[in-house]
C-alpha atoms as a PDB file:
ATOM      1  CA  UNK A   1      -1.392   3.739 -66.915  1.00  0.00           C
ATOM      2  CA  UNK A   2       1.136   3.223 -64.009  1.00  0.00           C
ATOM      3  CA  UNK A   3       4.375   5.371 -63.765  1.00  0.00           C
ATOM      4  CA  UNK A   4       7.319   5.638 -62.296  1.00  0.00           C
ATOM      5  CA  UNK A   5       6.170   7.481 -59.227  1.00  0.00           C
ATOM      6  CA  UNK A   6       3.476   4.461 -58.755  1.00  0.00           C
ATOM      7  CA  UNK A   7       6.019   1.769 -58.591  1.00  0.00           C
ATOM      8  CA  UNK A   8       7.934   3.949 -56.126  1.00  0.00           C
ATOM      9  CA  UNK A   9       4.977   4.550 -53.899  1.00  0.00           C
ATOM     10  CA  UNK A  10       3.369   0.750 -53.950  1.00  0.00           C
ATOM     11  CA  UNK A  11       7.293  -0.598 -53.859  1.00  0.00           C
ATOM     12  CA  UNK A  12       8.294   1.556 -50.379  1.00  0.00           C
ATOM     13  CA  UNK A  13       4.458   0.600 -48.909  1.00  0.00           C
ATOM     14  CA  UNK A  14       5.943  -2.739 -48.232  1.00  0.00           C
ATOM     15  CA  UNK A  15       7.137  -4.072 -44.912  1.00  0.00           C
ATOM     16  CA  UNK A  16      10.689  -2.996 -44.609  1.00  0.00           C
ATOM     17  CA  UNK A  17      11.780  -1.947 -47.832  1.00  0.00           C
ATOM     18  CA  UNK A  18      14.142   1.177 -48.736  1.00  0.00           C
ATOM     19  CA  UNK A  19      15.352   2.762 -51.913  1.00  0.00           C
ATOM     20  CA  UNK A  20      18.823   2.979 -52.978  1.00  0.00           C
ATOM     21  CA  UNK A  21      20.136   4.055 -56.048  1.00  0.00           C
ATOM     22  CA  UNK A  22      22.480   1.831 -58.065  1.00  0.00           C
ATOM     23  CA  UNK A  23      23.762   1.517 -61.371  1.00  0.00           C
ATOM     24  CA  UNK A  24      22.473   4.585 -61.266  1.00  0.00           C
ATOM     25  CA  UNK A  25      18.464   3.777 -61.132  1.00  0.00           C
ATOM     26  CA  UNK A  26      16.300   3.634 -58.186  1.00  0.00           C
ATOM     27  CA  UNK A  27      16.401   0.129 -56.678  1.00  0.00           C
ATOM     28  CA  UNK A  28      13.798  -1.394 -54.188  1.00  0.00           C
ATOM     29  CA  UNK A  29      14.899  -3.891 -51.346  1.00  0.00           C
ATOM     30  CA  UNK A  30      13.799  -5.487 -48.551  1.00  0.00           C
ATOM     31  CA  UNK A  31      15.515  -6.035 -45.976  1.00  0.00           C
ATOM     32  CA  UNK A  32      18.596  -5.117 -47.993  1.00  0.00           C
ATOM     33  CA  UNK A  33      17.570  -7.166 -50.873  1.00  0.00           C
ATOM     34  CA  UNK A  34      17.251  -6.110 -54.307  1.00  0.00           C
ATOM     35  CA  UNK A  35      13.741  -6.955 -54.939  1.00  0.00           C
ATOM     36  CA  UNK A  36      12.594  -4.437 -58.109  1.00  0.00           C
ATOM     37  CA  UNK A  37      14.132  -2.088 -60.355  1.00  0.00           C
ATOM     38  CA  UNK A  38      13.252   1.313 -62.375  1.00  0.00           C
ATOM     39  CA  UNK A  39      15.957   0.772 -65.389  1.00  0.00           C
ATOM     40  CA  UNK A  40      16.639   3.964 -67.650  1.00  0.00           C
ATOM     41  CA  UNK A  41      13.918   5.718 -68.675  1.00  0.00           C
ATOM     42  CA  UNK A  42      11.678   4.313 -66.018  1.00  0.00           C
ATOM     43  CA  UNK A  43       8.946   3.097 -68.665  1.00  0.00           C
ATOM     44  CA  UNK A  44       9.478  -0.169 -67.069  1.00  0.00           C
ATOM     45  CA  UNK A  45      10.509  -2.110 -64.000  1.00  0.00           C
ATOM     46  CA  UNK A  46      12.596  -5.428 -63.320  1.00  0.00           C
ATOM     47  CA  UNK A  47      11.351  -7.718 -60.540  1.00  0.00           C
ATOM     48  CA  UNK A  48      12.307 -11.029 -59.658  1.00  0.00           C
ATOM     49  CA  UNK A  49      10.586 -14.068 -61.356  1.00  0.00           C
ATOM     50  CA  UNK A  50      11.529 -17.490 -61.138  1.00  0.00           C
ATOM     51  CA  UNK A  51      13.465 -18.682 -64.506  1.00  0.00           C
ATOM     52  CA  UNK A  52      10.820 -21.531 -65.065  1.00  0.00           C
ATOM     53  CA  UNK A  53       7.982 -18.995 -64.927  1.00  0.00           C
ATOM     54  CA  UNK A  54       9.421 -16.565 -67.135  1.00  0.00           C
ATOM     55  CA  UNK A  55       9.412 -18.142 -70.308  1.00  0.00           C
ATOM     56  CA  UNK A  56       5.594 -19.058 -69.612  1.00  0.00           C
ATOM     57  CA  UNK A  57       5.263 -15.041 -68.537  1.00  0.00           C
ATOM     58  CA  UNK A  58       6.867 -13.724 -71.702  1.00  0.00           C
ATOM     59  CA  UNK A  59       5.141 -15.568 -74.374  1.00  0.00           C
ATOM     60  CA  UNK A  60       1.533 -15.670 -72.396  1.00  0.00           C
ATOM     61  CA  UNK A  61       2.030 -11.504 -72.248  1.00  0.00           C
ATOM     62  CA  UNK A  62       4.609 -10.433 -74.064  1.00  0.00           C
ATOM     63  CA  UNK A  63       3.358  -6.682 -74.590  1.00  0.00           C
ATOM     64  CA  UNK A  64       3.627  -6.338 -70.832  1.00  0.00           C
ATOM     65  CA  UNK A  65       6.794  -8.708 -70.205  1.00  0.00           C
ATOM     66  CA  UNK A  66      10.125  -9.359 -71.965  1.00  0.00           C
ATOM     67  CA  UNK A  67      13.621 -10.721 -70.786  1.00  0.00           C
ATOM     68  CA  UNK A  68      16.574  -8.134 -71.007  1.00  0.00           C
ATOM     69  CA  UNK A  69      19.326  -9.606 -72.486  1.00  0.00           C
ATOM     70  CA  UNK A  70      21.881  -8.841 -69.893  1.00  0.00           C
ATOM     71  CA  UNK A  71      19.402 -10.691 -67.261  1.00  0.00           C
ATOM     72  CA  UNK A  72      18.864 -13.772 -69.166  1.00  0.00           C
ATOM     73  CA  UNK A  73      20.847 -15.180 -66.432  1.00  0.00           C
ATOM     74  CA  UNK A  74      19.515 -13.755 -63.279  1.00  0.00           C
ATOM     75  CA  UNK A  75      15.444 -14.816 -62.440  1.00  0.00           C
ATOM     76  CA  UNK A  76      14.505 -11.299 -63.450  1.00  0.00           C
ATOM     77  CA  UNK A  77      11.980 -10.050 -66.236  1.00  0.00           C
ATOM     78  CA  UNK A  78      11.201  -6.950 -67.358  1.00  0.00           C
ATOM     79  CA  UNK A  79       7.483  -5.236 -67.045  1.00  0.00           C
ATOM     80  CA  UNK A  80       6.511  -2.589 -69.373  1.00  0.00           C
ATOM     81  CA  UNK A  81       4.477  -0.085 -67.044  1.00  0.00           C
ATOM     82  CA  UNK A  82       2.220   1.060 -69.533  1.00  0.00           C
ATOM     83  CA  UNK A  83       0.664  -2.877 -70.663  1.00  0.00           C
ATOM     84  CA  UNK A  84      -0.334  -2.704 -66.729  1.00  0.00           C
ATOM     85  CA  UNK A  85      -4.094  -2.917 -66.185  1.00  0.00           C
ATOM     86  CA  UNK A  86      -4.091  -0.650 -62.728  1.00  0.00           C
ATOM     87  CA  UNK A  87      -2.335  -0.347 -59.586  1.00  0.00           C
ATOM     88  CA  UNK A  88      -3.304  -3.511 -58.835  1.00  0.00           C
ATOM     89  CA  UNK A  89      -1.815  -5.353 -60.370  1.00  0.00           C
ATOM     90  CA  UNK A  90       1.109  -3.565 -60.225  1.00  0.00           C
ATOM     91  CA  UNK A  91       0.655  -4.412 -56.354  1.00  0.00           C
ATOM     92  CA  UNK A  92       0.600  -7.828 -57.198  1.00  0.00           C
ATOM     93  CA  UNK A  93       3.565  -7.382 -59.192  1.00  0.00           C
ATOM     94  CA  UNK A  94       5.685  -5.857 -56.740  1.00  0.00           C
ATOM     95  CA  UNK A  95       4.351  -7.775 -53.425  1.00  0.00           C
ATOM     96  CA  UNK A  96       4.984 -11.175 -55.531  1.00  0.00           C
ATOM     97  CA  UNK A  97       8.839  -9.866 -55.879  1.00  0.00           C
ATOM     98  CA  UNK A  98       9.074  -8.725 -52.648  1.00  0.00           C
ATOM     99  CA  UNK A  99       7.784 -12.491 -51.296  1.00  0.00           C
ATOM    100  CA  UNK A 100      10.626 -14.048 -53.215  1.00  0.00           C
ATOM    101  CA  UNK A 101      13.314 -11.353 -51.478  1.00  0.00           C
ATOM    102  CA  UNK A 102      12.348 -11.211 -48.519  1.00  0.00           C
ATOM    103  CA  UNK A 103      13.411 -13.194 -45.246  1.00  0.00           C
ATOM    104  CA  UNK A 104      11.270 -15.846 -43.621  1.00  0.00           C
ATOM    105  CA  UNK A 105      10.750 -13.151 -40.171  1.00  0.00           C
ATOM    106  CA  UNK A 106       8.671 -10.734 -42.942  1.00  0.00           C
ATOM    107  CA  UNK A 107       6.766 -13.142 -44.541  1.00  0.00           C
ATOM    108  CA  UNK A 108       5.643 -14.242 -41.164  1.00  0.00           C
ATOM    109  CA  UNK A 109       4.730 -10.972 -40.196  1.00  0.00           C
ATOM    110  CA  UNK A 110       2.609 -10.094 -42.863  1.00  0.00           C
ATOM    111  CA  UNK A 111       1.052 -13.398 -43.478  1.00  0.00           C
ATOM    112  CA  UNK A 112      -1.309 -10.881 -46.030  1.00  0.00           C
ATOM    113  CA  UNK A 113       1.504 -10.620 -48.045  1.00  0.00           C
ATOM    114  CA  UNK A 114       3.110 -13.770 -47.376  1.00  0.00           C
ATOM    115  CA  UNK A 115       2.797 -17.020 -50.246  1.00  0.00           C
ATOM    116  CA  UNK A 116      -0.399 -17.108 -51.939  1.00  0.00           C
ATOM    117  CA  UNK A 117      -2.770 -19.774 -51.363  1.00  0.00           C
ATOM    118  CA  UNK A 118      -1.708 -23.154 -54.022  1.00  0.00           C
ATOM    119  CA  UNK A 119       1.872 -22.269 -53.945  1.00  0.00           C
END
């Protein structure tokens, strides 16, 4: 089961992101962009997800992913740390949020992280 403390550590592992709290939760950007979230009680995290992949997302998994309603507008979706196989995915998570925040000079210099092969 991954926790808070994992989505910390894997989130600040990527190139150029910091922590800063806001709306009083930890918040994860790169390169000053907002590119995950620990809401609340930290049980879960928002990262950024395309609206046309998040309807797909929420009913293919919904005991690991849900819309909250005050994001319905913004290309965000919840993930419920628990439903989370293992830290990698939770990797995959985070780097895939981190690729849609962060500016062209990153993603070419960390081509590992940059767009996945097919997209």
């Amino acid at each position: 089961m991954q926790e808070a403390e994992d989505v910390r550590r894997v989130a600040l592992s990527l190139p150029d992101t910091t922590e800063k709290i806001a709306w009083s939760m930890p918040t994860f950007r790169v390169a000053g962009k907002m590119f995950a979230t620990l809401p609340e009680d930290e049980t879960s995290m928002a990262v950024r997800c395309p609206k046309e992949e998040r309807e797909e997302l929420v009913l293919s998994e919904p005991d690991k992913f849900w819309i909250a309603d005050h994001e319905a507008q913004f290309a965000w979706v919840r993930v419920r740390l628990a439903a989370l196989e293992d830290e990698a995915e939770l990797r995959d998570i985070l780097a895939d949020s981190w690729r849609q925040a962060a500016p062209s000079r990153l993603l070419d210099a960390y081509p590992e992280l940059g767009v996945p092969a097919g997209e």
